[in-house]
C-alpha atoms as a PDB file:
ATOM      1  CA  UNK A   1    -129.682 -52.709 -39.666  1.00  0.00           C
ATOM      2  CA  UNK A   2    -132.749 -54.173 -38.123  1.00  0.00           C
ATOM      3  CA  UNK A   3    -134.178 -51.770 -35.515  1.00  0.00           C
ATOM      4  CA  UNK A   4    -136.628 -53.808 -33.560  1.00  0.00           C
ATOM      5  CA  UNK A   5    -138.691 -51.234 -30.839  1.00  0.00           C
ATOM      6  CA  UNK A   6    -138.001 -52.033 -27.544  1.00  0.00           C
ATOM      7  CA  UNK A   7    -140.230 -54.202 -25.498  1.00  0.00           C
ATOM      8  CA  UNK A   8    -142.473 -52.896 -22.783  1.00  0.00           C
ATOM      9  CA  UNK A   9    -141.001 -55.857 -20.127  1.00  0.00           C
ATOM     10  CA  UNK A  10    -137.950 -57.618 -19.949  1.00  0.00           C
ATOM     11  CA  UNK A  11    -138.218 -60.588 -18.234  1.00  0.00           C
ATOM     12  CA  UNK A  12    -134.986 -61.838 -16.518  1.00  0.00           C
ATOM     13  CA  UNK A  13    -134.009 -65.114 -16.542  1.00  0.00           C
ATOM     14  CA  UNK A  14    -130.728 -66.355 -14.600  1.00  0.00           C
ATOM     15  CA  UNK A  15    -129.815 -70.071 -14.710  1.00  0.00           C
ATOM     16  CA  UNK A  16    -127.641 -72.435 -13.183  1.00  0.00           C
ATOM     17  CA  UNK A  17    -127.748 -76.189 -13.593  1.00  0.00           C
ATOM     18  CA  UNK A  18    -132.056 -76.193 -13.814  1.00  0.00           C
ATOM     19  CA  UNK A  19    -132.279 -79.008 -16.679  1.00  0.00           C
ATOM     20  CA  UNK A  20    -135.129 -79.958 -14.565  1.00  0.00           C
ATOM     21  CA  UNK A  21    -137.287 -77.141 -14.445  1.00  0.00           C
ATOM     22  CA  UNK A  22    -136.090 -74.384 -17.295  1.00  0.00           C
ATOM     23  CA  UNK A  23    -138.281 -75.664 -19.878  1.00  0.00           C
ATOM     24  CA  UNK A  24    -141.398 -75.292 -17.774  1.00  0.00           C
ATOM     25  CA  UNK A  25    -140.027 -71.535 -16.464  1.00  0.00           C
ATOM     26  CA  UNK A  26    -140.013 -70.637 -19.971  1.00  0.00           C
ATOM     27  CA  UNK A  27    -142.761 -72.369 -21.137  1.00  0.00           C
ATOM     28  CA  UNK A  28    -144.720 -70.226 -18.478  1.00  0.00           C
ATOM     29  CA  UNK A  29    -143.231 -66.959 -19.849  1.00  0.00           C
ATOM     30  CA  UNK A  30    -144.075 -67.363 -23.882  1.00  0.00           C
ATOM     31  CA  UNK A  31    -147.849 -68.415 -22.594  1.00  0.00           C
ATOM     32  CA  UNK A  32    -148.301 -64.843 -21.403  1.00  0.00           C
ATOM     33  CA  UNK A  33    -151.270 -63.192 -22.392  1.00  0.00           C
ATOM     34  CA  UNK A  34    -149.015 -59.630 -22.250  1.00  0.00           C
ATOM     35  CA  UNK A  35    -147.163 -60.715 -25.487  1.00  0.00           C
ATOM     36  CA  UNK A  36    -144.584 -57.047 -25.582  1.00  0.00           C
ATOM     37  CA  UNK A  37    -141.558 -58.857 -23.875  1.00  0.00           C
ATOM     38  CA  UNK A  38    -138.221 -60.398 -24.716  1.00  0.00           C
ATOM     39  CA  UNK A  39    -137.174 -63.175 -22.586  1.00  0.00           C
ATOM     40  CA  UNK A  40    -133.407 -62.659 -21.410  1.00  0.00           C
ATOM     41  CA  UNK A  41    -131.839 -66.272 -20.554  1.00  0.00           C
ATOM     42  CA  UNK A  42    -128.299 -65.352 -18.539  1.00  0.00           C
ATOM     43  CA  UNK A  43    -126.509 -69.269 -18.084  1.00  0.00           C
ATOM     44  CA  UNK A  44    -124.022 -69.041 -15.255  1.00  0.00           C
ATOM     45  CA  UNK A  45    -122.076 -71.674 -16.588  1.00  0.00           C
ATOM     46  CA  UNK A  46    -124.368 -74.317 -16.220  1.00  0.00           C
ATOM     47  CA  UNK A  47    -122.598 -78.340 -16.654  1.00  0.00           C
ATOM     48  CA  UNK A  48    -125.659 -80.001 -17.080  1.00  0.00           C
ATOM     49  CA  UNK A  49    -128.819 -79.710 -20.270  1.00  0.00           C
ATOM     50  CA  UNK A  50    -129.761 -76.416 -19.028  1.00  0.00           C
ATOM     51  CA  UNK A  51    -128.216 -74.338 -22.343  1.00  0.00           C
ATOM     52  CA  UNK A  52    -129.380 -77.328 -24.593  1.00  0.00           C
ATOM     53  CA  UNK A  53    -132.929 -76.527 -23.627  1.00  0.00           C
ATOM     54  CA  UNK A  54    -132.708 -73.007 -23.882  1.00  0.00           C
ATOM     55  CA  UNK A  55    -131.141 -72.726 -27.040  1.00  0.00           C
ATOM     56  CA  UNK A  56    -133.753 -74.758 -28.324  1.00  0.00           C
ATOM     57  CA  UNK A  57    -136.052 -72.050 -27.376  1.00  0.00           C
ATOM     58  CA  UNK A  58    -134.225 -69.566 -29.027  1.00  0.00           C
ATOM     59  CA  UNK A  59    -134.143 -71.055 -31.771  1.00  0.00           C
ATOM     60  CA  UNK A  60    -138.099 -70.972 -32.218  1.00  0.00           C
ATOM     61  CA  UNK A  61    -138.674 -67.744 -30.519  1.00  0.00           C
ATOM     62  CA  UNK A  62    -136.667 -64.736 -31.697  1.00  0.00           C
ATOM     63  CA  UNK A  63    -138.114 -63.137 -28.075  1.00  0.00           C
ATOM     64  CA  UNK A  64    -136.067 -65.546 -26.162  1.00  0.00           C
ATOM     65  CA  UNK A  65    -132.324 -64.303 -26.116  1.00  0.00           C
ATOM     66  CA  UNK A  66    -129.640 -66.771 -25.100  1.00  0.00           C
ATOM     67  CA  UNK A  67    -126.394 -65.453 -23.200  1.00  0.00           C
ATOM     68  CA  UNK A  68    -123.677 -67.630 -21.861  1.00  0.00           C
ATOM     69  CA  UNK A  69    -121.380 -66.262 -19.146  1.00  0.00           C
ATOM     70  CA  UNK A  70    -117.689 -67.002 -19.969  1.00  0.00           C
ATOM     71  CA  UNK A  71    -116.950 -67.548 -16.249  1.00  0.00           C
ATOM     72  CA  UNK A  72    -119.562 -68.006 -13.122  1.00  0.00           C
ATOM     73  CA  UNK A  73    -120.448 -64.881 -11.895  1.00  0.00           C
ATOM     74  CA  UNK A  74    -122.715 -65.777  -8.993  1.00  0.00           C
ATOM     75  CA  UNK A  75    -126.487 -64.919  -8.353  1.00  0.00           C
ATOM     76  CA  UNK A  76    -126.188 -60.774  -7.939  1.00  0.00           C
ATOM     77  CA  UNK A  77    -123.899 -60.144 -10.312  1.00  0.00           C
ATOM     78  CA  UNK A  78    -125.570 -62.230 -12.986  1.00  0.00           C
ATOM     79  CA  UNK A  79    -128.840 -60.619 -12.316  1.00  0.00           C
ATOM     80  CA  UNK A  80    -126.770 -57.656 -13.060  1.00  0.00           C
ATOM     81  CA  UNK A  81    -125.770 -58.489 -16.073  1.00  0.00           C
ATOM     82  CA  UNK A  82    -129.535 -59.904 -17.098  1.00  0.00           C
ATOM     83  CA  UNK A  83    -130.804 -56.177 -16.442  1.00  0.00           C
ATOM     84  CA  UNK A  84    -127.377 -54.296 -18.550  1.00  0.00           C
ATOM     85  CA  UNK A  85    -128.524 -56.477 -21.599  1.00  0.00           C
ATOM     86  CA  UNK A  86    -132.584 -55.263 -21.360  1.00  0.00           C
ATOM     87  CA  UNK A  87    -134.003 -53.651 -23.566  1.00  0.00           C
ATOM     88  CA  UNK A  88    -137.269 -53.347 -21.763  1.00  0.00           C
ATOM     89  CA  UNK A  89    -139.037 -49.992 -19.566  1.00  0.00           C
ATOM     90  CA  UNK A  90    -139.697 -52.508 -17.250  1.00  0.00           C
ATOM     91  CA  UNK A  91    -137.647 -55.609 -16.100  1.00  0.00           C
ATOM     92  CA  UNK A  92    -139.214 -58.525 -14.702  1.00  0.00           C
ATOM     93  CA  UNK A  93    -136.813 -61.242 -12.958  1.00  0.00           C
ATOM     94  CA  UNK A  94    -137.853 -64.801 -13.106  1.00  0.00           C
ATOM     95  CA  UNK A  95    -135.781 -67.484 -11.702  1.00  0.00           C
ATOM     96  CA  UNK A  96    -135.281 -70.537 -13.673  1.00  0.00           C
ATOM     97  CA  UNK A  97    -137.050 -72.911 -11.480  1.00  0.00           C
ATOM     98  CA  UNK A  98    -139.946 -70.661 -10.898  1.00  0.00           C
ATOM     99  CA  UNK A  99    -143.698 -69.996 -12.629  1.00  0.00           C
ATOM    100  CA  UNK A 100    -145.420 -67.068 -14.140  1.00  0.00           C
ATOM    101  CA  UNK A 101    -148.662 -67.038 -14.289  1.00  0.00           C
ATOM    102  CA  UNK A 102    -150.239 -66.046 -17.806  1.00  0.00           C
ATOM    103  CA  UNK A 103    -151.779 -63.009 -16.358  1.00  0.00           C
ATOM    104  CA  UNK A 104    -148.510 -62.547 -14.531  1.00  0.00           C
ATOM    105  CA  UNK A 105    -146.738 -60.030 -17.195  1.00  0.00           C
ATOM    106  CA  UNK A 106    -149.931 -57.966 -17.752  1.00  0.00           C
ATOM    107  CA  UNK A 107    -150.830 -57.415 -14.482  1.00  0.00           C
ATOM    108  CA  UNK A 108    -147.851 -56.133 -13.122  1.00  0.00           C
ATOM    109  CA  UNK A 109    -147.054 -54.117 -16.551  1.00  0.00           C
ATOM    110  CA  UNK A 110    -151.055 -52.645 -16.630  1.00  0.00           C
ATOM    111  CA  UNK A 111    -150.929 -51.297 -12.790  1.00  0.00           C
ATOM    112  CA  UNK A 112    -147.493 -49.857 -13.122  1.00  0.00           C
ATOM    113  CA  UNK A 113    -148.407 -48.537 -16.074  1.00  0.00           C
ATOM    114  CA  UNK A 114    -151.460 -46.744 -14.171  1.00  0.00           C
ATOM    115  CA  UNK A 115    -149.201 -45.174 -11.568  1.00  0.00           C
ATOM    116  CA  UNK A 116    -145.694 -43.791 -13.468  1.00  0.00           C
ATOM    117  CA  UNK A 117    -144.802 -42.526 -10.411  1.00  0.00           C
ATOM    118  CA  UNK A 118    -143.793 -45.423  -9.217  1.00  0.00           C
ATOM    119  CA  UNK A 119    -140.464 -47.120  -9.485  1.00  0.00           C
ATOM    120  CA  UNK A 120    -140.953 -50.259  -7.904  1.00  0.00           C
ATOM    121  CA  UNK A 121    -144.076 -53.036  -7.774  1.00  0.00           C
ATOM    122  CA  UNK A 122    -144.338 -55.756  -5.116  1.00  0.00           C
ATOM    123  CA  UNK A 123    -146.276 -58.181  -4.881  1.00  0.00           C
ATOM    124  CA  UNK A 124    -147.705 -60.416  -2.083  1.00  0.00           C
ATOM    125  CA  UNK A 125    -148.484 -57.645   0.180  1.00  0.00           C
ATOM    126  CA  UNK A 126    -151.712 -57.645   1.738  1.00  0.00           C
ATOM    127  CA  UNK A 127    -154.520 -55.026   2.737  1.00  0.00           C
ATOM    128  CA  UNK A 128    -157.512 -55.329   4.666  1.00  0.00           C
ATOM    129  CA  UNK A 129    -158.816 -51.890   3.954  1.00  0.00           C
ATOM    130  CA  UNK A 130    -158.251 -50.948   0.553  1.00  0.00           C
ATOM    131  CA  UNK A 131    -158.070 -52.947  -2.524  1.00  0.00           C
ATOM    132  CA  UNK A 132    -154.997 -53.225  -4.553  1.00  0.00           C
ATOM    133  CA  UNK A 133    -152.763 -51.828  -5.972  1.00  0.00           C
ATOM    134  CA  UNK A 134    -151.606 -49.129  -3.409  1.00  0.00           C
ATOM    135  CA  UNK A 135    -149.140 -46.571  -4.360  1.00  0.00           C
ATOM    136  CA  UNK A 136    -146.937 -45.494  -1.504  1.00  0.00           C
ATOM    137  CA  UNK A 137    -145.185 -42.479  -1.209  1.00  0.00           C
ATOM    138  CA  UNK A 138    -141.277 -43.402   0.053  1.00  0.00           C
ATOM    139  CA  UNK A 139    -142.571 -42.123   3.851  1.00  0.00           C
ATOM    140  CA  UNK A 140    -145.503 -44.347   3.867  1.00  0.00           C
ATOM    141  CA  UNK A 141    -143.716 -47.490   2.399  1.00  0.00           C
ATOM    142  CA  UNK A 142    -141.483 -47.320   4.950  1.00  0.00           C
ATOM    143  CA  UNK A 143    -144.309 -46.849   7.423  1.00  0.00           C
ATOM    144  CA  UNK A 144    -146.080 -49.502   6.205  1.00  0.00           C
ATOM    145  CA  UNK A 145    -142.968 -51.659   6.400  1.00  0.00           C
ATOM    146  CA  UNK A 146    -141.419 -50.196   9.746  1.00  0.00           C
ATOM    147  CA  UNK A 147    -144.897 -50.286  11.359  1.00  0.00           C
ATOM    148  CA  UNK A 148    -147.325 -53.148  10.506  1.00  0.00           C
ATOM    149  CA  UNK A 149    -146.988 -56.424  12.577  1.00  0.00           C
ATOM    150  CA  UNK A 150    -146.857 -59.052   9.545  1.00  0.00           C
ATOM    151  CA  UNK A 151    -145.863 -59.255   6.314  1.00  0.00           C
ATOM    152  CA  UNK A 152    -143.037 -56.956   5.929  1.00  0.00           C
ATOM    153  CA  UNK A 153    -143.020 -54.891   2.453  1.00  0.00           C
ATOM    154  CA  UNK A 154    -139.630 -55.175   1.300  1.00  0.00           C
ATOM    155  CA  UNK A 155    -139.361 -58.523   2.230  1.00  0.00           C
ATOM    156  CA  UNK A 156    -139.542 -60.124  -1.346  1.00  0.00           C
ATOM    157  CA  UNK A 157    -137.649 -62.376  -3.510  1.00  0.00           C
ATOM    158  CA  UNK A 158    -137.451 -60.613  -6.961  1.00  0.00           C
ATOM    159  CA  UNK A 159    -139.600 -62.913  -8.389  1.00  0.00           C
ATOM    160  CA  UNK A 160    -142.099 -60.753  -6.716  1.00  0.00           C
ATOM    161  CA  UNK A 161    -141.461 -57.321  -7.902  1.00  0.00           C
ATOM    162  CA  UNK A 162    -141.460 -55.433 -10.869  1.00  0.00           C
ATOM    163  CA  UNK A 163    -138.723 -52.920 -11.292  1.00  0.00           C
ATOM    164  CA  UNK A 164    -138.445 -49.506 -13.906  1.00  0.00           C
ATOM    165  CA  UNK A 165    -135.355 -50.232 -15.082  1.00  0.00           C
ATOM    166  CA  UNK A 166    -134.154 -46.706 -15.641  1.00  0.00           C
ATOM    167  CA  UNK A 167    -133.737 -45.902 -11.581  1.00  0.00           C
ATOM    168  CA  UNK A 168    -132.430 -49.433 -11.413  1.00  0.00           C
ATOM    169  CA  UNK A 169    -129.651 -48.926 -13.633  1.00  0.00           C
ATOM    170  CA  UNK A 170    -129.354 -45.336 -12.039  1.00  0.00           C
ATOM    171  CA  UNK A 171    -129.044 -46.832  -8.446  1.00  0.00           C
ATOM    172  CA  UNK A 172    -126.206 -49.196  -9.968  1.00  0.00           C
ATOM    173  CA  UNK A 173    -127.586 -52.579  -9.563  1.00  0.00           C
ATOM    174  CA  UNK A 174    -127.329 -54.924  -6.661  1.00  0.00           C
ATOM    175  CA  UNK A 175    -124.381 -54.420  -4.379  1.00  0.00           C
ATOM    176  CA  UNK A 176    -123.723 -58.034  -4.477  1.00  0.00           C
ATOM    177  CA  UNK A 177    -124.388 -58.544  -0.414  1.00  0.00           C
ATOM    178  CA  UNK A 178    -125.128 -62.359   0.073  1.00  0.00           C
ATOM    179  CA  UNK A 179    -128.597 -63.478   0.181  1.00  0.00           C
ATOM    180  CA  UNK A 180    -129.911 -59.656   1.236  1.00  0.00           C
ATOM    181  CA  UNK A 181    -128.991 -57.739  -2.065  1.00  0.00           C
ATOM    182  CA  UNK A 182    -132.607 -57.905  -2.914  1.00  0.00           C
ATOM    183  CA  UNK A 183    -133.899 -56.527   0.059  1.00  0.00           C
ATOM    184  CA  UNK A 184    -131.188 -53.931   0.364  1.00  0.00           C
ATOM    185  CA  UNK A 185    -132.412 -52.867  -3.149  1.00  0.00           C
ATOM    186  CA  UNK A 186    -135.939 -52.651  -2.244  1.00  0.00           C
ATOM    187  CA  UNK A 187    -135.156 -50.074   0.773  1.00  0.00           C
ATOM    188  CA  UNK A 188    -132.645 -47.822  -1.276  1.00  0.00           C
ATOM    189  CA  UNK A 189    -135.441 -47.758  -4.506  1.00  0.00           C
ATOM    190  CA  UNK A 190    -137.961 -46.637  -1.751  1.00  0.00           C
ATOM    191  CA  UNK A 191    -136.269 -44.494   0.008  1.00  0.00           C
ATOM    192  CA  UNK A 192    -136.298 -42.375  -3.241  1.00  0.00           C
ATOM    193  CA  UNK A 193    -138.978 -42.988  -5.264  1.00  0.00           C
ATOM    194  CA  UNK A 194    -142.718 -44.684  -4.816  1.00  0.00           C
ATOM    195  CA  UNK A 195    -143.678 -48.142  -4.683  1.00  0.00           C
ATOM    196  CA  UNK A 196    -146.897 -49.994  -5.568  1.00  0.00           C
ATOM    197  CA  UNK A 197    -147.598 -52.830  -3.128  1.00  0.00           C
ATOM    198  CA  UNK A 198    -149.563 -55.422  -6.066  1.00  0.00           C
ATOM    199  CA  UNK A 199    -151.526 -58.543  -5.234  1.00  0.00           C
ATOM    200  CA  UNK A 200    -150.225 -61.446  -4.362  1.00  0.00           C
ATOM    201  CA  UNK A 201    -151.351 -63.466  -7.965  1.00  0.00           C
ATOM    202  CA  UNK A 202    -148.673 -63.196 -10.396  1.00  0.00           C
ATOM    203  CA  UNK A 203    -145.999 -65.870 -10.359  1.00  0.00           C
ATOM    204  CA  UNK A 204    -145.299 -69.422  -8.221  1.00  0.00           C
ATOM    205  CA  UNK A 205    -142.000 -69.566  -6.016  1.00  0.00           C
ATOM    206  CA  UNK A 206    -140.754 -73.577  -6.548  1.00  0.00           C
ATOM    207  CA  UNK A 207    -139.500 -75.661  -3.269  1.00  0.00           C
ATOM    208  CA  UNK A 208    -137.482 -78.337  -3.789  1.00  0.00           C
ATOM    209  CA  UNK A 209    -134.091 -80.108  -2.831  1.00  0.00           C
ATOM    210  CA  UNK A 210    -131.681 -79.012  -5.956  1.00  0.00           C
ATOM    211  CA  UNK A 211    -132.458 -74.897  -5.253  1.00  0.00           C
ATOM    212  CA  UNK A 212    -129.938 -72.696  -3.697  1.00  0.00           C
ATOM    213  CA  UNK A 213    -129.035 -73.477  -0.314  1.00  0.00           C
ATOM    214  CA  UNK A 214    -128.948 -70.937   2.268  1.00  0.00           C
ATOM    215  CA  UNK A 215    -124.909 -69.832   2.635  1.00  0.00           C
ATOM    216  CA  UNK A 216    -125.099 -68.807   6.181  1.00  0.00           C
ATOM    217  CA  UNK A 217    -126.932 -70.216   9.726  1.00  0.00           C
ATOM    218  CA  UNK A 218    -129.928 -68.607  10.148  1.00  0.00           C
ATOM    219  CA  UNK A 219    -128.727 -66.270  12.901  1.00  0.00           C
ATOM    220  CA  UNK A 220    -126.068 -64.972  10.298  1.00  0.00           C
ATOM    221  CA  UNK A 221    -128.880 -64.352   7.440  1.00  0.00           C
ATOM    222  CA  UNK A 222    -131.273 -62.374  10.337  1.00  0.00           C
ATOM    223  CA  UNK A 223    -128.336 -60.238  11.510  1.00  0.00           C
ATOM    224  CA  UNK A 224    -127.666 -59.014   8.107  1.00  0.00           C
ATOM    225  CA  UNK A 225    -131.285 -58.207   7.235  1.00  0.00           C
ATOM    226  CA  UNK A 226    -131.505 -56.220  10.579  1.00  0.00           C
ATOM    227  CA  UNK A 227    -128.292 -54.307  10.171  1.00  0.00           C
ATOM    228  CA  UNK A 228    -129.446 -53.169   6.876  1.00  0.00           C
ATOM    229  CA  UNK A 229    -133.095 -51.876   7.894  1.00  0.00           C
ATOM    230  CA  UNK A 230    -131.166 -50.255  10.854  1.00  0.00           C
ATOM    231  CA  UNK A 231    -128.613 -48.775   7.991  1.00  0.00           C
ATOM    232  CA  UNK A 232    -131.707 -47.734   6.260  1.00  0.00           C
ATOM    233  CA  UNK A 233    -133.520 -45.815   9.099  1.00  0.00           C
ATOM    234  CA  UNK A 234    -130.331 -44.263  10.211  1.00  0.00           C
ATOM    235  CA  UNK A 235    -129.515 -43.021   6.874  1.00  0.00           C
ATOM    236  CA  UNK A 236    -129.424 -38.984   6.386  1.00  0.00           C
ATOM    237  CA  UNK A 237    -132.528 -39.216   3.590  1.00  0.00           C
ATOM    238  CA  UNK A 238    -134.716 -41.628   5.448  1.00  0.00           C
ATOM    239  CA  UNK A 239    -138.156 -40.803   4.399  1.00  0.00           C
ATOM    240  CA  UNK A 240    -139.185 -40.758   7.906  1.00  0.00           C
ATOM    241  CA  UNK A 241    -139.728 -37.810  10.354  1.00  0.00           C
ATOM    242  CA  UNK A 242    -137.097 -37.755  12.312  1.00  0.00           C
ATOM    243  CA  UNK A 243    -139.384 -39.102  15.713  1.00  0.00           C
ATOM    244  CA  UNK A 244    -141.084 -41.601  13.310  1.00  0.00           C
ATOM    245  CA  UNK A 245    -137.482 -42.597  12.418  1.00  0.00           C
ATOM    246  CA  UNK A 246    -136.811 -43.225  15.846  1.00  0.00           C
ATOM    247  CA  UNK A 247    -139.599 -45.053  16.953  1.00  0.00           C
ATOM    248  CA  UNK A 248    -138.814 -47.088  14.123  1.00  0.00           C
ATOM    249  CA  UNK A 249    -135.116 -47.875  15.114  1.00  0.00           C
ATOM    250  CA  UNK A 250    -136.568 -48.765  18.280  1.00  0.00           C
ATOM    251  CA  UNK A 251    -139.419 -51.067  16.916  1.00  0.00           C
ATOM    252  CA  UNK A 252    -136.321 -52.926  15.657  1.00  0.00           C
ATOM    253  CA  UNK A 253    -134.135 -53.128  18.928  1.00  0.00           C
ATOM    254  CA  UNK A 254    -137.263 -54.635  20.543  1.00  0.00           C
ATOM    255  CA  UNK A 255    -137.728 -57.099  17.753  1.00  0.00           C
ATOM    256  CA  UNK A 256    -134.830 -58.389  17.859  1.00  0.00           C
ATOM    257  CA  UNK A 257    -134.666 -58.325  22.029  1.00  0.00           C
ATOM    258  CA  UNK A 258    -137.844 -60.148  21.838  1.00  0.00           C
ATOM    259  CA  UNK A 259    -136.113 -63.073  19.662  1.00  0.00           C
ATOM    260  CA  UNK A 260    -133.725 -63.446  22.520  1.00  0.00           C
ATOM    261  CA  UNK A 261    -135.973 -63.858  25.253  1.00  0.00           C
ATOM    262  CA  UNK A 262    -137.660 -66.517  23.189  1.00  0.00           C
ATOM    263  CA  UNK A 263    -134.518 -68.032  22.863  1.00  0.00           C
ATOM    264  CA  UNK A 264    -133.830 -67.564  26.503  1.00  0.00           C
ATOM    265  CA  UNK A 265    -136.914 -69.253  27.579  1.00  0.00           C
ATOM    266  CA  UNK A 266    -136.609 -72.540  25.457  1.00  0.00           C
ATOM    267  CA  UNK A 267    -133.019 -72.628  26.800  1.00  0.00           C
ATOM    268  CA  UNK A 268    -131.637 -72.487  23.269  1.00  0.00           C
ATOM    269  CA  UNK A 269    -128.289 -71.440  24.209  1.00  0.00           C
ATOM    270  CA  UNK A 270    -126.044 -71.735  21.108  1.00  0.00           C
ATOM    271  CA  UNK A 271    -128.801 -69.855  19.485  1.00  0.00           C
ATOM    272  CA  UNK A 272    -128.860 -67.325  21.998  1.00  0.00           C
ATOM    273  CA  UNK A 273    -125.683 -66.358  22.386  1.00  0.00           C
ATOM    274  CA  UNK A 274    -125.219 -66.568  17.922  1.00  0.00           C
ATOM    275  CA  UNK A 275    -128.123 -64.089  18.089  1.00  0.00           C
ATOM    276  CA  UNK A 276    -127.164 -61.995  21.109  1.00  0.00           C
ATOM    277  CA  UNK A 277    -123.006 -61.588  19.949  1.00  0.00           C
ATOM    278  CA  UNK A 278    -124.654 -60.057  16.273  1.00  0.00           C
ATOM    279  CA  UNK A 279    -126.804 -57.714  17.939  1.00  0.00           C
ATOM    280  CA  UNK A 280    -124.257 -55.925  20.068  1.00  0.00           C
ATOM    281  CA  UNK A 281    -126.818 -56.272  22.641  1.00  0.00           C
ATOM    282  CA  UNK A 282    -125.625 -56.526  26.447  1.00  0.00           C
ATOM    283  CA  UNK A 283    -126.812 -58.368  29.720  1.00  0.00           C
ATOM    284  CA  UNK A 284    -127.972 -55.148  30.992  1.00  0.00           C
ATOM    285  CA  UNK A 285    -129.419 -53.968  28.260  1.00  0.00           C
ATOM    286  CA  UNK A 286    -131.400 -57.130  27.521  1.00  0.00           C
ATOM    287  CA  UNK A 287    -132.225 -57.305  31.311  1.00  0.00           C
ATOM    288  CA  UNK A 288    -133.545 -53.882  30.961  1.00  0.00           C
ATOM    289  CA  UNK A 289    -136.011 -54.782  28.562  1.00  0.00           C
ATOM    290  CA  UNK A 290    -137.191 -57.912  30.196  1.00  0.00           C
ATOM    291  CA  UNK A 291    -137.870 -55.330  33.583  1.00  0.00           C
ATOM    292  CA  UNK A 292    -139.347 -52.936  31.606  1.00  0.00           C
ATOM    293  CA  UNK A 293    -141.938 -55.255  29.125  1.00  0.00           C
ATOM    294  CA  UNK A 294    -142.056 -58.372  31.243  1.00  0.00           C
ATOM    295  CA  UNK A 295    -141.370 -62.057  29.378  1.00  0.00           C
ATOM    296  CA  UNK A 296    -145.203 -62.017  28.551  1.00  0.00           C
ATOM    297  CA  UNK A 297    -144.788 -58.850  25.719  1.00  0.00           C
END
């Protein structure tokens, strides 16, 4: 039997009908200046040239692995099943109408590598004060995410991260929640382990019409990704103190009040009363707020 040694990276590549763009996602993966990776190519059933073009691939490459789902399995659980079939310490997800930048692999791979501790790497966070990377213990991501006033840590596609795949595996996977399974799997690896917040350099995120449209109104998608950073903070081993924790919560409620009010003021009222139902949040309450902060905060 041929024993090949396992890669360093696994790089993660679901597809679904991306004839258009595949070639160039893959193309942007085997120019890598980190050469220690297998490319996993997941097809969810695709009905168009997608597994044409990637068996062609293959076929030239023995580090590009082909796998055709028997039925469609939707975006989670195919990501899922990418990760089960890696080989790789780390895996690296790369959707098929996406870019890595050469420098991409061996970035991420070189500053994780630096800092085992941590379990998790994302990128496009920002620091004014210290250069990057940053290792965070699980209290101070969750400060750092909980606490700043922009650009929210654990708000990233997976495109953006770099994951150990041993305490992903451990952990399960993603749950399969709708459009929020990434972020939900950002707080639970952090809540547990460290996290390196990396530069914002390493891959391009592709707009354009034939990508995944959003399955719920945007009130629907906001009320899910506050319900789970309220799950998080409320749950028993929440890094947090337990005042920090409730500060936190708190942060949140006014967050979200503050949406309403905007929404209040430009008379938006479909909006406002989509947004105002998924909070839970009553008149009184919300008039509460207004006394207490003024429409100005």
């Amino acid at each position: 039997m041929n024993h090949e040694p396992a890669p360093t990276v696994s790089v993660l590549m679901t597809a679904y009908n991306r004839e258009l763009y595949i070639a160039q996602a893959i193309e942007s993966v085997l120019a890598s200046t980190l050469q220690d990776f297998e490319l996993i190519v997941v097809d969810d059933g695709s009905t168009d040239q997608t597994v044409t073009i990637a068996q062609g691939y293959a076929a030239r490459d023995k580090r590009v692995k082909l796998f055709i789902n028997a039925e469609n399995l939707g975006d989670y659980a195919n990501r899922n099943r990418a990760a089960a079939l890696a080989g790789g310490r780390y895996i690296k997800y790369l959707d098929s109408d996406d870019y890595l930048y050469p420098f991409g692999l061996q970035g991420m791979v070189a500053m994780m590598e630096a800092h085992p501790q941590a379990a998790l790497g994302l990128s496009r966070v920002q620091y004014a004060q210290r250069p990057m990377p940053v290792l965070l213990s699980p209290a101070a991501a969750y400060e750092d995410a909980f606490f700043r006033e922009d650009d929210y840590l654990f708000g990233r596609a997976p495109g953006a991260v770099i994951i150990r795949r041993d305490v992903f595996m451990q952990l399960g996977g993603f749950s399969g929640k709708r459009q929020v399974g990434d972020h939900e799997m950002w707080l639970l690896m952090a809540r547990e382990h460290a996290v390196l917040a990396l530069p914002p350099v390493f891959y391009w995120s592709r707009t354009h019409p034939q990508q995944e449209q959003a399955y719920d109104a945007e009130h629907e998608k906001g009320i899910m990704h506050y319900e789970l950073q309220q799950a998080a903070l409320n749950h028993p081993r929440c890094p947090l103190s337990k005042k920090r924790r409730l500060e936190a919560l708190q942060r949140l409620r006014d967050n979200q009040v503050k949406v309403l009010v905007y929404l209040l003021l430009k008379r938006r009222w479909t909006r406002f009363r989509a947004w105002k139902k998924g909070f839970k949040l009553s008149w009184s309450e919300l008039v509460r707020w207004i006394g207490k902060r003024g429409f100005g905060a």
